[in-house]
N, C-alpha and C. Protein backbone atom coordinates (compact mmCIF):
# COMPACT_ATOMS: atom_id res chain seq x y z
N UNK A 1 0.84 -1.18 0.00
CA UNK A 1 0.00 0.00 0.00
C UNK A 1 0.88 1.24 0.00
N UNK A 2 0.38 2.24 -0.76
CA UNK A 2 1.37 3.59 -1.13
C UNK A 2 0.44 4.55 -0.12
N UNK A 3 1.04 5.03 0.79
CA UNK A 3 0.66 6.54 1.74
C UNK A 3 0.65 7.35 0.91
N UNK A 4 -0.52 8.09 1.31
CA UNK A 4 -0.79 9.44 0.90
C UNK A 4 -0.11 10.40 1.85
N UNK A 5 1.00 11.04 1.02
CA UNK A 5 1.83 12.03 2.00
C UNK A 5 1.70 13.46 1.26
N UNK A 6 2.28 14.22 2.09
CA UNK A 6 2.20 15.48 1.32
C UNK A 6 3.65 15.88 1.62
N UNK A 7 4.19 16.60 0.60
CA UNK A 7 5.62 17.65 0.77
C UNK A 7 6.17 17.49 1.90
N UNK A 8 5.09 18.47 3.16
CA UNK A 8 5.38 18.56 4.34
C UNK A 8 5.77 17.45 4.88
N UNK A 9 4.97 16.08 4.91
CA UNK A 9 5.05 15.18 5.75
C UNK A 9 6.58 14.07 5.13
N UNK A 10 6.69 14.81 3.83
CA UNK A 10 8.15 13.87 3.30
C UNK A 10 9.48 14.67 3.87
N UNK A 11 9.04 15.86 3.69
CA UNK A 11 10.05 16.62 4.57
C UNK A 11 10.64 16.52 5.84
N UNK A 12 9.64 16.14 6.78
CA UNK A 12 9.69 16.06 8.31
C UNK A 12 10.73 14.06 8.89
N UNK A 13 9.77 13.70 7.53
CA UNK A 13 10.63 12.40 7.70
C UNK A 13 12.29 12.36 7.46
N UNK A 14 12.57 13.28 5.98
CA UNK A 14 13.62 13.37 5.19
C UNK A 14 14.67 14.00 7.07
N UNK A 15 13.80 14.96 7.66
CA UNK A 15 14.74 15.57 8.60
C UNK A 15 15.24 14.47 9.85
N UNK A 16 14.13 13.64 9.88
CA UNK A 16 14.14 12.52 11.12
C UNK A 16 14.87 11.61 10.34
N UNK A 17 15.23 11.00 9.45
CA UNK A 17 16.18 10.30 9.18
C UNK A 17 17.68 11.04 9.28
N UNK A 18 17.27 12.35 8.93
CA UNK A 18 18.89 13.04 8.79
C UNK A 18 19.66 13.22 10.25
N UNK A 19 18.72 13.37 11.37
CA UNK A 19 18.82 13.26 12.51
C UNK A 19 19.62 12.48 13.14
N UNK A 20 18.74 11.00 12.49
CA UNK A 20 19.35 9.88 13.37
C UNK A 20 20.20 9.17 12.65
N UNK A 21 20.78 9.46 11.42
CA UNK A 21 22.20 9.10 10.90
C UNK A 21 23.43 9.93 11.73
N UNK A 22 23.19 11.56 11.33
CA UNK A 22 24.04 12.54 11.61
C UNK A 22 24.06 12.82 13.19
N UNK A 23 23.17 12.28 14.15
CA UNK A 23 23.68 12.72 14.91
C UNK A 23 23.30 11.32 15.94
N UNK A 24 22.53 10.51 15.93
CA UNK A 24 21.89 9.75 16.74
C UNK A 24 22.49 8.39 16.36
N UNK A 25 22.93 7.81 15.56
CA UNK A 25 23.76 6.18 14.68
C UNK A 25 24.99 7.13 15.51
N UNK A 26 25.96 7.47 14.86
CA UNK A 26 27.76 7.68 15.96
C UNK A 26 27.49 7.70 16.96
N UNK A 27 26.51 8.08 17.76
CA UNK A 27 25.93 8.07 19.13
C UNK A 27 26.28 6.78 20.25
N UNK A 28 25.10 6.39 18.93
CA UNK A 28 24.60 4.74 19.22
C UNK A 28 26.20 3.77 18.78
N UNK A 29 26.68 4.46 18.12
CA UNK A 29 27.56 3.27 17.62
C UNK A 29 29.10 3.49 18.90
N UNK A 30 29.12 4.61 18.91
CA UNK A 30 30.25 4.72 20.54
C UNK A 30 29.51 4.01 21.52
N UNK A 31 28.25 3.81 21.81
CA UNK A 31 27.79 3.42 23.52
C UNK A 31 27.62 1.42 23.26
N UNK A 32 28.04 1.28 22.31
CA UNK A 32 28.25 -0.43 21.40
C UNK A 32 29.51 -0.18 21.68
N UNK A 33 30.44 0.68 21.15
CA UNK A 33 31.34 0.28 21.49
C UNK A 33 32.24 0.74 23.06
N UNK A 34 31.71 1.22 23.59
CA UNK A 34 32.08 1.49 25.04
C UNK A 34 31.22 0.32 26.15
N UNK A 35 30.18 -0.43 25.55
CA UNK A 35 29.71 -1.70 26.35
C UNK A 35 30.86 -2.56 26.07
N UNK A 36 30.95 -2.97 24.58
CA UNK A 36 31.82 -4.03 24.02
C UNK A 36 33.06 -4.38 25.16
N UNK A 37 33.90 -2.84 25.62
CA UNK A 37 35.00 -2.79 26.06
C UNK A 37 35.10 -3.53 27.37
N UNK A 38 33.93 -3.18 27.99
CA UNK A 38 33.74 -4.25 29.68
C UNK A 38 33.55 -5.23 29.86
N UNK A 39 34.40 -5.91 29.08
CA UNK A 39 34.00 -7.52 28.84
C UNK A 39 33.50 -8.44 28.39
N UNK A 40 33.23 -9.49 29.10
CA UNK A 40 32.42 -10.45 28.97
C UNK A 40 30.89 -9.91 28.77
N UNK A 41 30.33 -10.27 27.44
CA UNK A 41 29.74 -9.70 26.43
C UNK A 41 28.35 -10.56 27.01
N UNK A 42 28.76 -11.89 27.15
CA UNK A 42 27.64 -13.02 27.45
C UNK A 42 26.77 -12.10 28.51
N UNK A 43 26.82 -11.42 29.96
CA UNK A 43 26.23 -11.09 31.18
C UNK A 43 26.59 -9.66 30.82
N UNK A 44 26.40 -8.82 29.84
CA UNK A 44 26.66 -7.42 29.71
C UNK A 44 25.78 -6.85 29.27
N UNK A 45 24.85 -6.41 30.43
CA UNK A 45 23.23 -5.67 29.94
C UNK A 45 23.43 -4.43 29.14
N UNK A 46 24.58 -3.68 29.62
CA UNK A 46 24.62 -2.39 29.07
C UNK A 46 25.02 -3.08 27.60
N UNK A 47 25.73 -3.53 26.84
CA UNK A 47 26.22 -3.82 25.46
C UNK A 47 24.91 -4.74 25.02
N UNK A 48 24.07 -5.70 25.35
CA UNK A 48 22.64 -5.32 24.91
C UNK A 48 21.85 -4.53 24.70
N UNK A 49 21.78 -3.80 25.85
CA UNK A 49 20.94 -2.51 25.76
C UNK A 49 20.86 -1.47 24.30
N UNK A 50 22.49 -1.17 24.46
CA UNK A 50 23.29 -0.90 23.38
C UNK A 50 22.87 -0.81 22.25
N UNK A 51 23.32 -2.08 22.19
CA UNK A 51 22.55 -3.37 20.41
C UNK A 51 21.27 -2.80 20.24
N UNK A 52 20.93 -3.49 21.35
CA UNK A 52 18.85 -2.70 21.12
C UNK A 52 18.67 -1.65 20.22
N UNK A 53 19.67 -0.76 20.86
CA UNK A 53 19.16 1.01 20.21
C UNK A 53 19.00 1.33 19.59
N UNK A 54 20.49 0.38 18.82
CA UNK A 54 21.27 0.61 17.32
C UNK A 54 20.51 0.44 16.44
N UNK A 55 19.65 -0.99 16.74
CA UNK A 55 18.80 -1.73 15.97
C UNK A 55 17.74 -0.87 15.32
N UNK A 56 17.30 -0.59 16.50
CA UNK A 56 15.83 0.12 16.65
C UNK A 56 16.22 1.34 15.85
N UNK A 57 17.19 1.91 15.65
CA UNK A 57 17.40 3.55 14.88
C UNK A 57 17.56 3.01 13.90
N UNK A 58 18.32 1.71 13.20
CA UNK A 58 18.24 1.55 12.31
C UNK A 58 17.30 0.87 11.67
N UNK A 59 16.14 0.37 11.91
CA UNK A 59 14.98 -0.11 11.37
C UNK A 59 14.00 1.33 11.63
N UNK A 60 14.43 2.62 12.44
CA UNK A 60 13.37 3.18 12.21
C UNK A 60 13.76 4.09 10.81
N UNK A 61 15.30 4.08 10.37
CA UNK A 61 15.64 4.50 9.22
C UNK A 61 15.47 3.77 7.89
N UNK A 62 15.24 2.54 8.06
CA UNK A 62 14.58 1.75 6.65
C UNK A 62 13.53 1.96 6.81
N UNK A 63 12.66 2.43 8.10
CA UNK A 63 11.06 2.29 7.77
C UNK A 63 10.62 3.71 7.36
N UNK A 64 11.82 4.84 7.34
CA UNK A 64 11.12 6.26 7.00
C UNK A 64 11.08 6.28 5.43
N UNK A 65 12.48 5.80 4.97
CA UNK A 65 12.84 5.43 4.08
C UNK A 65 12.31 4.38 2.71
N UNK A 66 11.85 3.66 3.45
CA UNK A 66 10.61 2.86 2.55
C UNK A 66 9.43 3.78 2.62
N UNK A 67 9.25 4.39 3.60
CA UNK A 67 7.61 5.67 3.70
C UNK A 67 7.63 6.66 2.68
N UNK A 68 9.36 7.02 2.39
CA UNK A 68 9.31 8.21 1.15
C UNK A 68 9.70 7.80 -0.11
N UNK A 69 10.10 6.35 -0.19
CA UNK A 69 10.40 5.39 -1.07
C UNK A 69 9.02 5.31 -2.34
N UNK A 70 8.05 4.64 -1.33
CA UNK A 70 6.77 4.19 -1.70
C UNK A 70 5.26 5.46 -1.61
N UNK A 71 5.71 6.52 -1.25
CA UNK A 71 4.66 7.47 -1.17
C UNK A 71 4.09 7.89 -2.24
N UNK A 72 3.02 8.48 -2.23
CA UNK A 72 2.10 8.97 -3.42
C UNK A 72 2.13 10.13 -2.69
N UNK A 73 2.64 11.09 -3.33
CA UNK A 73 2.64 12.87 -3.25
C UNK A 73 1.53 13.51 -3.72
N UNK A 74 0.49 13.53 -2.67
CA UNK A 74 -0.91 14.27 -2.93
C UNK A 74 -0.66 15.94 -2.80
N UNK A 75 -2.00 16.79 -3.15
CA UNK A 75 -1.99 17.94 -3.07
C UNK A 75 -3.00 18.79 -3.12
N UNK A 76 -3.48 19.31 -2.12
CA UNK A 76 -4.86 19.64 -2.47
C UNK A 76 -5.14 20.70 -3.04
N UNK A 77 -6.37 20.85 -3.91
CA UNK A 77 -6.56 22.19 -4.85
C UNK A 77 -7.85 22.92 -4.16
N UNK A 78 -8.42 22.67 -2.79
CA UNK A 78 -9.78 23.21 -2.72
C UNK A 78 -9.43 24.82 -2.55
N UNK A 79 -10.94 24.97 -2.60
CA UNK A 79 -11.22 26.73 -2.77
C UNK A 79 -10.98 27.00 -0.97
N UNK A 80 -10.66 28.12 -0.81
CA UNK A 80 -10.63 28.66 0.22
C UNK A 80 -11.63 28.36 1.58
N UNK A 81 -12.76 28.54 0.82
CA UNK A 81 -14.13 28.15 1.85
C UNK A 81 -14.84 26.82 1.64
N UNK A 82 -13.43 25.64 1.51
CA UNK A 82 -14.02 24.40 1.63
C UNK A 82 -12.99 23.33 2.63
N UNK A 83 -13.75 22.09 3.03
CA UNK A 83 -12.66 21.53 3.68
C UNK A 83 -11.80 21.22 3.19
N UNK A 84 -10.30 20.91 3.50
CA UNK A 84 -9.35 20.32 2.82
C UNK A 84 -8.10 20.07 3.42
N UNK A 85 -6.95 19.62 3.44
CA UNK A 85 -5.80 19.33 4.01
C UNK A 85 -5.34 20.41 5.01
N UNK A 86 -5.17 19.67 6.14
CA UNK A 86 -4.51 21.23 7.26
C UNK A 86 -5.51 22.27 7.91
N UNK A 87 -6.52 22.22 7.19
CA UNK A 87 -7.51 23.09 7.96
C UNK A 87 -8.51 22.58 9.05
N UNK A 88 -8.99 23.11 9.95
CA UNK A 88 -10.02 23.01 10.88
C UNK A 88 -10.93 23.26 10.50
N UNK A 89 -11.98 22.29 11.08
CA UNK A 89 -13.51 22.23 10.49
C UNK A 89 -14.12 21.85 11.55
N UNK A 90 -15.56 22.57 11.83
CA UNK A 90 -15.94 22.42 12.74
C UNK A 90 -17.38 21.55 12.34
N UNK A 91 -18.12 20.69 13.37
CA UNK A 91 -18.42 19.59 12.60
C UNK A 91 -20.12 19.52 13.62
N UNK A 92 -21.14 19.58 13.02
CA UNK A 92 -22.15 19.31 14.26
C UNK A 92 -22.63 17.72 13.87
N UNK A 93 -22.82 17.06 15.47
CA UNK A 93 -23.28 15.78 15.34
C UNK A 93 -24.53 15.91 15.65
N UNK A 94 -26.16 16.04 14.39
CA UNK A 94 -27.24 15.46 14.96
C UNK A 94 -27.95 14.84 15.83
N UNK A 95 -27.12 13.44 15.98
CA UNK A 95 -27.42 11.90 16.99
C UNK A 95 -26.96 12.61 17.82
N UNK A 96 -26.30 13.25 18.28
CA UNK A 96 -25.68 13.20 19.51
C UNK A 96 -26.11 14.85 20.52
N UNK A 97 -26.30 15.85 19.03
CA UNK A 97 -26.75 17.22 19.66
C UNK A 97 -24.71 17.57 20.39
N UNK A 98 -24.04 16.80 19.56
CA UNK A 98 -22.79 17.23 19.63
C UNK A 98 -22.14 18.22 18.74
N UNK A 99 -21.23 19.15 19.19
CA UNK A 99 -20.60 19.88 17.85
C UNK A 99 -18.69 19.28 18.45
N UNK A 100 -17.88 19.17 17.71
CA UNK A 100 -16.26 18.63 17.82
C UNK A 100 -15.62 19.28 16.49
N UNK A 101 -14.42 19.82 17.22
CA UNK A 101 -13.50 20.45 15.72
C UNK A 101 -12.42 19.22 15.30
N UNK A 102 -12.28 19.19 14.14
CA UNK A 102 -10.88 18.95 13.71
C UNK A 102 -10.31 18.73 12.98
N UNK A 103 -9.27 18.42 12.72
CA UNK A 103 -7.97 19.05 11.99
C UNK A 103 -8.38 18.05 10.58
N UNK A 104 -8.32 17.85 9.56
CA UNK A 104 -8.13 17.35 8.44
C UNK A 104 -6.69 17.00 7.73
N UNK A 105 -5.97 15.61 8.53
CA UNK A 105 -5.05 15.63 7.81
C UNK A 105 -3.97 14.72 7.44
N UNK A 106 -3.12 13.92 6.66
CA UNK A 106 -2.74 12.51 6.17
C UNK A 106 -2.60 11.98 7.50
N UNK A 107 -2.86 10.41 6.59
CA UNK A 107 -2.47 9.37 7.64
C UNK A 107 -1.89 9.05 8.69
N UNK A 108 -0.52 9.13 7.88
CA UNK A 108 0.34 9.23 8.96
C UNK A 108 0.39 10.31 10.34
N UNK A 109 -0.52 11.18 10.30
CA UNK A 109 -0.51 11.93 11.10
C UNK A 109 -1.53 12.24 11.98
N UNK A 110 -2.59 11.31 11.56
CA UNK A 110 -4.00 11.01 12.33
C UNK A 110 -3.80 10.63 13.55
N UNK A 111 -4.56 11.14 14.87
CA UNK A 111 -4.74 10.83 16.00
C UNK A 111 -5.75 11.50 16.11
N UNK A 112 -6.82 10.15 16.27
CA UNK A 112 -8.06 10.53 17.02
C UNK A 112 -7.74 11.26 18.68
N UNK A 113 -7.11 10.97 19.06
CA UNK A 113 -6.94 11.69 20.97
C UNK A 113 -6.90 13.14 20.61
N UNK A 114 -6.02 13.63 19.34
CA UNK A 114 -5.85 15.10 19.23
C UNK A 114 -6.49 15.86 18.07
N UNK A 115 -7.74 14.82 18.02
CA UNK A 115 -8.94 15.60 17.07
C UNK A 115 -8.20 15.90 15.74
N UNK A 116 -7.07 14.69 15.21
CA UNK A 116 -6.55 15.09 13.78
C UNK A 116 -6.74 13.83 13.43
N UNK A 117 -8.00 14.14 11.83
CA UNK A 117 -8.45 13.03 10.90
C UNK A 117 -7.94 12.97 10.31
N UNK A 118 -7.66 11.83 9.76
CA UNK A 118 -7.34 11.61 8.26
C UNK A 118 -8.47 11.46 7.32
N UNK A 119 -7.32 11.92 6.16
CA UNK A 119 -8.04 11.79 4.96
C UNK A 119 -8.85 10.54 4.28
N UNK A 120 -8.27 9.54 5.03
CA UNK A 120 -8.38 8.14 4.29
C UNK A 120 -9.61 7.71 5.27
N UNK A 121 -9.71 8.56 6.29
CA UNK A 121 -11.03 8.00 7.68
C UNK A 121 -12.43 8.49 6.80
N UNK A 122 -13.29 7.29 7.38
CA UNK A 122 -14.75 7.66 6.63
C UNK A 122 -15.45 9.24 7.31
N UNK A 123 -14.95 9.64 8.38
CA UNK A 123 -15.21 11.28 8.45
C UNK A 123 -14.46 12.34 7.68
N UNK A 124 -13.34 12.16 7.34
CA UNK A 124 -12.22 12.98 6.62
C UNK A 124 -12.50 12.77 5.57
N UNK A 125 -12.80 11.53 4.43
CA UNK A 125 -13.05 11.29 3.58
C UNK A 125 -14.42 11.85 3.27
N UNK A 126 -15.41 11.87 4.11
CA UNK A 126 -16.57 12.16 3.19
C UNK A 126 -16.68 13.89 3.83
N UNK A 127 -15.74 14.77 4.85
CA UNK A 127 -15.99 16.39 4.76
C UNK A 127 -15.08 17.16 3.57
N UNK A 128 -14.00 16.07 3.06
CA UNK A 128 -13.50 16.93 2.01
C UNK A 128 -14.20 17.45 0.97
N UNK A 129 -13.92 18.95 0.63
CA UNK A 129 -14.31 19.79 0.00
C UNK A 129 -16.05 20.33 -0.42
N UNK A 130 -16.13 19.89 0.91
CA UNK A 130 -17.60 20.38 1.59
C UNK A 130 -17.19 21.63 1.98
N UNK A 131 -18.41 22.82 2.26
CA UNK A 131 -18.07 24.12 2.68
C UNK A 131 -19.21 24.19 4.09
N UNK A 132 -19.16 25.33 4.77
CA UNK A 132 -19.58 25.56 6.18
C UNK A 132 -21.22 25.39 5.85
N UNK A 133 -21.71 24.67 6.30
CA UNK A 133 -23.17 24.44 5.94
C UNK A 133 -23.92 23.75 5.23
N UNK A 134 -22.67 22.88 4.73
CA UNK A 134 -23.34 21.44 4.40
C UNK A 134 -23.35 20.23 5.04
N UNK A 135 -24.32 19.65 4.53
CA UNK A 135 -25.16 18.47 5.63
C UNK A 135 -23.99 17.07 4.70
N UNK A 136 -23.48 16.63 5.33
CA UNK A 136 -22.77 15.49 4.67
C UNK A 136 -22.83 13.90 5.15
N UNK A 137 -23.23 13.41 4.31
CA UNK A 137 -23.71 11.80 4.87
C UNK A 137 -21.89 10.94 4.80
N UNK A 138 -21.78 10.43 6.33
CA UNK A 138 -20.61 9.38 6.12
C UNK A 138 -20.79 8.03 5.82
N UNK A 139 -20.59 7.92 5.20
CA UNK A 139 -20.39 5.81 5.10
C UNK A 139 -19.90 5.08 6.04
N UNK A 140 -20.02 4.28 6.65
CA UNK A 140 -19.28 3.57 7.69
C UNK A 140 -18.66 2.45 6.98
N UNK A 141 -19.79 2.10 6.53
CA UNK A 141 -19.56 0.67 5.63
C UNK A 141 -20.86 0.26 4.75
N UNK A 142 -21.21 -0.46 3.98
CA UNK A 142 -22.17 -0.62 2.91
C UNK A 142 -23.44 -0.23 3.80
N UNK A 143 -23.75 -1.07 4.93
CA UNK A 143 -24.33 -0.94 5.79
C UNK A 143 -25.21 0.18 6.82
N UNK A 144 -23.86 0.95 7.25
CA UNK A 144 -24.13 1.94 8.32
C UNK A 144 -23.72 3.42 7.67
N UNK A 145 -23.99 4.33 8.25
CA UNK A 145 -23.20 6.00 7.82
C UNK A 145 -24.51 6.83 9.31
N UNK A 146 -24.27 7.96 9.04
CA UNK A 146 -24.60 8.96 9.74
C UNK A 146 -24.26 10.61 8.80
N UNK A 147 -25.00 11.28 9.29
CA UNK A 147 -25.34 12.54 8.86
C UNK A 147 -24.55 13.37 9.97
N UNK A 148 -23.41 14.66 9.19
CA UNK A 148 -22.76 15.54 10.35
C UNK A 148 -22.96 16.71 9.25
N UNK A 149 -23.44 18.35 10.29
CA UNK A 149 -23.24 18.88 9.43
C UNK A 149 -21.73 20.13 9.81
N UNK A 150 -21.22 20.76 8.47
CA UNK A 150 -19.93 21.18 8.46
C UNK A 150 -20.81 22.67 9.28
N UNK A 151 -20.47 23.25 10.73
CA UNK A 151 -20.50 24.11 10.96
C UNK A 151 -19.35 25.26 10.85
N UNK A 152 -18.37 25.30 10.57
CA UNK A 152 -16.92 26.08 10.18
C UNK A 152 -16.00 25.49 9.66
N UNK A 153 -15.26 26.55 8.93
CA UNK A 153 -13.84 25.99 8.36
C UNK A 153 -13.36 26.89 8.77
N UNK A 154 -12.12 26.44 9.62
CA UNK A 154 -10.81 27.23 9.93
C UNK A 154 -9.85 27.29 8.60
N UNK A 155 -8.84 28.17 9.48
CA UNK A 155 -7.90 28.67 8.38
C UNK A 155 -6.83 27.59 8.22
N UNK A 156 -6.01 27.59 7.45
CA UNK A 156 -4.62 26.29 7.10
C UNK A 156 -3.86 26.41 8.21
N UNK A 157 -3.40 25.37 8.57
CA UNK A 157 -3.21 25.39 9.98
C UNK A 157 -1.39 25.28 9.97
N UNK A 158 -0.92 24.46 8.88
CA UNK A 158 0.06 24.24 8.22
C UNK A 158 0.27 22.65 9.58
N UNK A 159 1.61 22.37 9.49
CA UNK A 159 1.82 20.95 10.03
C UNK A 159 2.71 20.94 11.32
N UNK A 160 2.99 22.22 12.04
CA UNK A 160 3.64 22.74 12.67
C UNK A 160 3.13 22.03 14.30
N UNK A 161 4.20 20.88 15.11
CA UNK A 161 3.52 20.15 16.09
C UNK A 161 3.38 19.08 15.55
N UNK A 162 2.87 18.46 14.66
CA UNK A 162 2.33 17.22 14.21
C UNK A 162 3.78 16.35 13.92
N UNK A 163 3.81 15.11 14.47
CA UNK A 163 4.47 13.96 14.70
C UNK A 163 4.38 12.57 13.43
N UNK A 164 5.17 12.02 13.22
CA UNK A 164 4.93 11.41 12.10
C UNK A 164 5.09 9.57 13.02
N UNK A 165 4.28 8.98 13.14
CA UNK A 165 3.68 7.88 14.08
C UNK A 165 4.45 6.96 13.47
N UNK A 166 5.45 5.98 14.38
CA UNK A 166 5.87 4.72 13.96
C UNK A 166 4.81 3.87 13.92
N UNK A 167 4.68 2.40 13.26
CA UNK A 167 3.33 1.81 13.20
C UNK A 167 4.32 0.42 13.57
């Protein structure tokens, strides 16, 4: 499966890999070799520990790396006064006599806890390029959906804060 990324979100990765070559791998690779030195390797938690780290920085650098490898570079064209990537939208729930804001924005960067959808979610997917005052039916599945209507669109929020989620 190819992620839908945007500029921003290839960028942020491009910097987190540059990170943990240039400054975080020599790091990791002196505290391997300053365990190594105390011996007996067999009963040496710290030179495991070590290993661990190394590992782990370096599988999180093939996995950014396959992310900007395999990405599909989206881009959105909506009009000003519609939903779309990066902006806030404010959302009323009928069923519930609820209203909830939030953020519209790739995958990789979705967290329901901090009210940021993705695009690919059956709420993100069905408010794109809706404008403030339309009634929009979601799909759940063949089956189910619900009715929310778009009470505001905030302004572009840009990506500033947002974290790019190991999986």
């Amino acid at each position: 499966m190819h992620d839908r990324l945007t500029k921003g979100d290839i960028e942020k990765m491009q910097a987190e890999i540059d990170e943990r070559r240039l400054k975080l791998q020599p790091q990791l690779i002196a505290e391997v070799q300053e365990a190594r030195a105390q011996g007996d390797l067999s009963e040496n938690f710290e030179y495991h520990a070590a290993k661990s780290a190394k590992r782990q920085n370096e599988s999180r650098i093939r996995y950014l790396e396959n992310m900007i490898k395999t990405a599909v570079i989206i881009e959105d064209h909506a009009a000003a006064d519609e939903v779309s990537m990066d902006k806030s939208v404010e959302v009323y729930f009928p069923e519930d006599d609820e209203t909830e804001t939030f953020r519209i924005v790739t995958t990789i960067r979705g967290n329901s806890l901090k009210n940021l959808i993705s695009i690919d979610s059956p709420l993100g997917r069905a408010l794109l390029h809706h404008k403030a005052g339309d009634t929009v039916h979601v799909k759940v599945n063949e089956n189910a959906g619900y009715d929310v209507v778009v009470k505001r669109i905030g302004a572009d929020e840009g990506e500033a804060g947002d974290t790019i989620r190991a999986f």
